[in-house]
N, C-alpha and C. Protein backbone atom coordinates (compact mmCIF):
# COMPACT_ATOMS: atom_id res chain seq x y z
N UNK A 1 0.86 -1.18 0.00
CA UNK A 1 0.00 0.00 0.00
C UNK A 1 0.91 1.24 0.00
N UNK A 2 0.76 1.99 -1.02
CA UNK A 2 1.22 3.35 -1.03
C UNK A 2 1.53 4.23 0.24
N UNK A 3 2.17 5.12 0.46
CA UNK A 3 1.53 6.56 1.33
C UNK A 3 0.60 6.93 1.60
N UNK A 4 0.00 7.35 0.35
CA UNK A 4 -1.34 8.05 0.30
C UNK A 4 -2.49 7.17 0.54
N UNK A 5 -2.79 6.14 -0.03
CA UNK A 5 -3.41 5.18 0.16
C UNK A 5 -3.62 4.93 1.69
N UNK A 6 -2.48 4.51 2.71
CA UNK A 6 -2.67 4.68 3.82
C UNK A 6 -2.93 5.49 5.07
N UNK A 7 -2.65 6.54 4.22
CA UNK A 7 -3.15 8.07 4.62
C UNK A 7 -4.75 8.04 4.72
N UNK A 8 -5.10 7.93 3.57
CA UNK A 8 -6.64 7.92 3.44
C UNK A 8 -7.08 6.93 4.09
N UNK A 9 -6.75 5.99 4.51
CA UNK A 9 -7.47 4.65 5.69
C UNK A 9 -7.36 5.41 6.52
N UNK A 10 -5.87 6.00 7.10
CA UNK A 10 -6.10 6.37 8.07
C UNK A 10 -7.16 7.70 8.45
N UNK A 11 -7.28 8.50 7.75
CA UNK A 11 -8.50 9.67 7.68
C UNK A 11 -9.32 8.92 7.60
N UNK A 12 -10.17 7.87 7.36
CA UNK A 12 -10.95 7.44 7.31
C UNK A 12 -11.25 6.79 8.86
N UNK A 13 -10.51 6.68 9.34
CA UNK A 13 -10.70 5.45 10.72
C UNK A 13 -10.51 6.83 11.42
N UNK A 14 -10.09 7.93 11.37
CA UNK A 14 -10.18 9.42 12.42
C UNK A 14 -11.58 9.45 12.20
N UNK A 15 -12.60 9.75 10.90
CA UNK A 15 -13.67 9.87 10.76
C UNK A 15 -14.56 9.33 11.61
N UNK A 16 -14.61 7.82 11.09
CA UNK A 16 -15.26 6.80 11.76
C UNK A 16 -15.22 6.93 13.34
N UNK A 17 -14.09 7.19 13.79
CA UNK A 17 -13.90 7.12 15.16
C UNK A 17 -14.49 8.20 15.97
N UNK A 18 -14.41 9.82 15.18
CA UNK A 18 -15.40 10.98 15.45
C UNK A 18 -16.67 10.48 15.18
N UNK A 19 -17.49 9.87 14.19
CA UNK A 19 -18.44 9.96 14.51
C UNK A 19 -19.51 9.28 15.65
N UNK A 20 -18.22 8.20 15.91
CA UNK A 20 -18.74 7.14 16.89
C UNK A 20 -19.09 8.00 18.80
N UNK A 21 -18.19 8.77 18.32
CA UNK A 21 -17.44 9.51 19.37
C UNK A 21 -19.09 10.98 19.86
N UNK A 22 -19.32 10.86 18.82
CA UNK A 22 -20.54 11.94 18.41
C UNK A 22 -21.42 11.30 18.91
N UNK A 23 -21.84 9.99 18.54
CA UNK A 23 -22.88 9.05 18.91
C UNK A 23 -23.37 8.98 20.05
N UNK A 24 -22.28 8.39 20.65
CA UNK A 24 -21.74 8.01 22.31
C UNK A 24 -22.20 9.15 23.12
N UNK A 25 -21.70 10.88 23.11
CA UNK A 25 -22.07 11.57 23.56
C UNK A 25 -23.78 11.90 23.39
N UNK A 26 -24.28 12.01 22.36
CA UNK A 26 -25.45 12.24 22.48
C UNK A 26 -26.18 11.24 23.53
N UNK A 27 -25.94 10.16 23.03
CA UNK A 27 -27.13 9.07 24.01
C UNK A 27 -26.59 9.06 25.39
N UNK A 28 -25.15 9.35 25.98
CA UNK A 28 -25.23 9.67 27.28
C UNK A 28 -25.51 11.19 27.46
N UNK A 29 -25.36 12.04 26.77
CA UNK A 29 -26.64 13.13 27.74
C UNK A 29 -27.99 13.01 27.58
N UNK A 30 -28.49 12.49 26.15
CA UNK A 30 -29.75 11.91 26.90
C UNK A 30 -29.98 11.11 28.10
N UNK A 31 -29.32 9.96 27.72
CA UNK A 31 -29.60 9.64 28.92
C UNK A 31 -28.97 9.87 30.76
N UNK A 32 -28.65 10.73 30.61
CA UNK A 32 -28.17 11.71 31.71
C UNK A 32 -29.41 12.51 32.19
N UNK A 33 -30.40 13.56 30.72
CA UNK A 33 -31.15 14.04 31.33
C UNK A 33 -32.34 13.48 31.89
N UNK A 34 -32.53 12.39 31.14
CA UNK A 34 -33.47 11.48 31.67
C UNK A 34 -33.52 10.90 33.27
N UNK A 35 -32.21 10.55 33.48
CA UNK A 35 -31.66 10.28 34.69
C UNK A 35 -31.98 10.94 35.40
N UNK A 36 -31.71 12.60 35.86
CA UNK A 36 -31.83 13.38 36.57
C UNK A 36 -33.17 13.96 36.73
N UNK A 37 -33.91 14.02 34.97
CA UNK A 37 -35.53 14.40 35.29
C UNK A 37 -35.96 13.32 36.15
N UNK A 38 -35.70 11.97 36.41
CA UNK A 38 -36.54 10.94 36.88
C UNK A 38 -35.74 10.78 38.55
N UNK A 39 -34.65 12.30 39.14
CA UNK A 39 -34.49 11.80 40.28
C UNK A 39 -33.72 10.62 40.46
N UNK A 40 -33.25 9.68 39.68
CA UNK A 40 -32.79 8.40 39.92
C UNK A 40 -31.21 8.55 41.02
N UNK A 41 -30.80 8.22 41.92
CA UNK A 41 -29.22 7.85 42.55
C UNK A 41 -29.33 6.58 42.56
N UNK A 42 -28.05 6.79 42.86
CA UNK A 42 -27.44 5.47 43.41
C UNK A 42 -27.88 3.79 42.26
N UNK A 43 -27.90 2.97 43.47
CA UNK A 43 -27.63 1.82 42.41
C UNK A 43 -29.14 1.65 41.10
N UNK A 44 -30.05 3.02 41.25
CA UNK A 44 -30.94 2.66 40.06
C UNK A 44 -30.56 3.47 39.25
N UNK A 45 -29.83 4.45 39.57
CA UNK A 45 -29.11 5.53 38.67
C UNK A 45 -28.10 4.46 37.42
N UNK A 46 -27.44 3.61 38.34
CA UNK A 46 -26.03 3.22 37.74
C UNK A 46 -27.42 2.29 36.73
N UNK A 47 -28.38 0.92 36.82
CA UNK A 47 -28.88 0.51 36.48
C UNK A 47 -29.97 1.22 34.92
N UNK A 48 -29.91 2.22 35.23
CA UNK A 48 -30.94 2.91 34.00
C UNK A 48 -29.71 3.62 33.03
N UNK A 49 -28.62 3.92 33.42
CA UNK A 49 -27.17 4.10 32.80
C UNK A 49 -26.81 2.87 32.30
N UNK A 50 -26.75 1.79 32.83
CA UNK A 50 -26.10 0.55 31.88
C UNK A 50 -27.09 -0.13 30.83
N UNK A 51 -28.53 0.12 31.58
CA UNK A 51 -29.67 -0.27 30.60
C UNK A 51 -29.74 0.35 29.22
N UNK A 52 -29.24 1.66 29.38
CA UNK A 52 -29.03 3.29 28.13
C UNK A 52 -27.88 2.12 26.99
N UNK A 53 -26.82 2.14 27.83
CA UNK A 53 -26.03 1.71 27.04
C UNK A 53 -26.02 0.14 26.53
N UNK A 54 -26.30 -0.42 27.06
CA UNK A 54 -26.92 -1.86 26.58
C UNK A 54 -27.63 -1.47 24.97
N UNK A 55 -28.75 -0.91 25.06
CA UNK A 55 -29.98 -0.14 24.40
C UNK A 55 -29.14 -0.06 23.25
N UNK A 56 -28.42 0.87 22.89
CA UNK A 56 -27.51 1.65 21.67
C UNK A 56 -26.11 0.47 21.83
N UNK A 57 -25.83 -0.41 22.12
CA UNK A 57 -25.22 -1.72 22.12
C UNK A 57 -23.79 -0.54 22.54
N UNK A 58 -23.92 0.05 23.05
CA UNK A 58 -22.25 0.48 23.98
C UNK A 58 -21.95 0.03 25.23
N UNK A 59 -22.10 -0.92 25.09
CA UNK A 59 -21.47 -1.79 26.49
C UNK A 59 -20.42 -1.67 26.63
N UNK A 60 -19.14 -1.20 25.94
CA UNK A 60 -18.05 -1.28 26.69
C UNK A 60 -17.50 0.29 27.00
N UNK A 61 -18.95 0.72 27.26
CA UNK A 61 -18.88 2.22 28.29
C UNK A 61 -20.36 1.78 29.69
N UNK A 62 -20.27 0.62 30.07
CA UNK A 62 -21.17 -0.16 30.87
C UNK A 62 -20.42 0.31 32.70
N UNK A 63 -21.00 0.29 33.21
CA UNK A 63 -20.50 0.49 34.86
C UNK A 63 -20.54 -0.74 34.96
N UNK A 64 -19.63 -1.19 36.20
CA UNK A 64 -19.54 -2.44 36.97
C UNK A 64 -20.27 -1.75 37.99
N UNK A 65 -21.06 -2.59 38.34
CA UNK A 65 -22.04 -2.56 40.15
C UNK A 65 -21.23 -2.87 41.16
């Protein structure tokens, strides 16, 4: 593979990785505000946070209990 060629994968996987990155943030402040409109702490807080991320399959931004 060329320079350039690998250049452009690599801009491409910066892309990919911003937009994932974009993703991620939105659905945790949603579900942040949700969290806080509904009052939730403690261990139902952490529970409606791992349920969020389960949901949009980002489990490996999941809390351990």
């Amino acid at each position: 593979m060329d320079t350039l060629n690998k250049l452009m994968s690599i801009e491409q996987q910066v892309i990919d990785i911003g937009k994932k990155m974009q993703l991620e943030t939105k659905v945790c402040g949603a579900e942040l505000e949700e969290r806080l409109r509904l009052g939730l702490t403690g261990k139902a807080a952490i529970e409606h946070y791992n349920a969020w991320m389960k949901r949009y399959h980002m489990e490996h931004l999941i809390v351990e209990e």
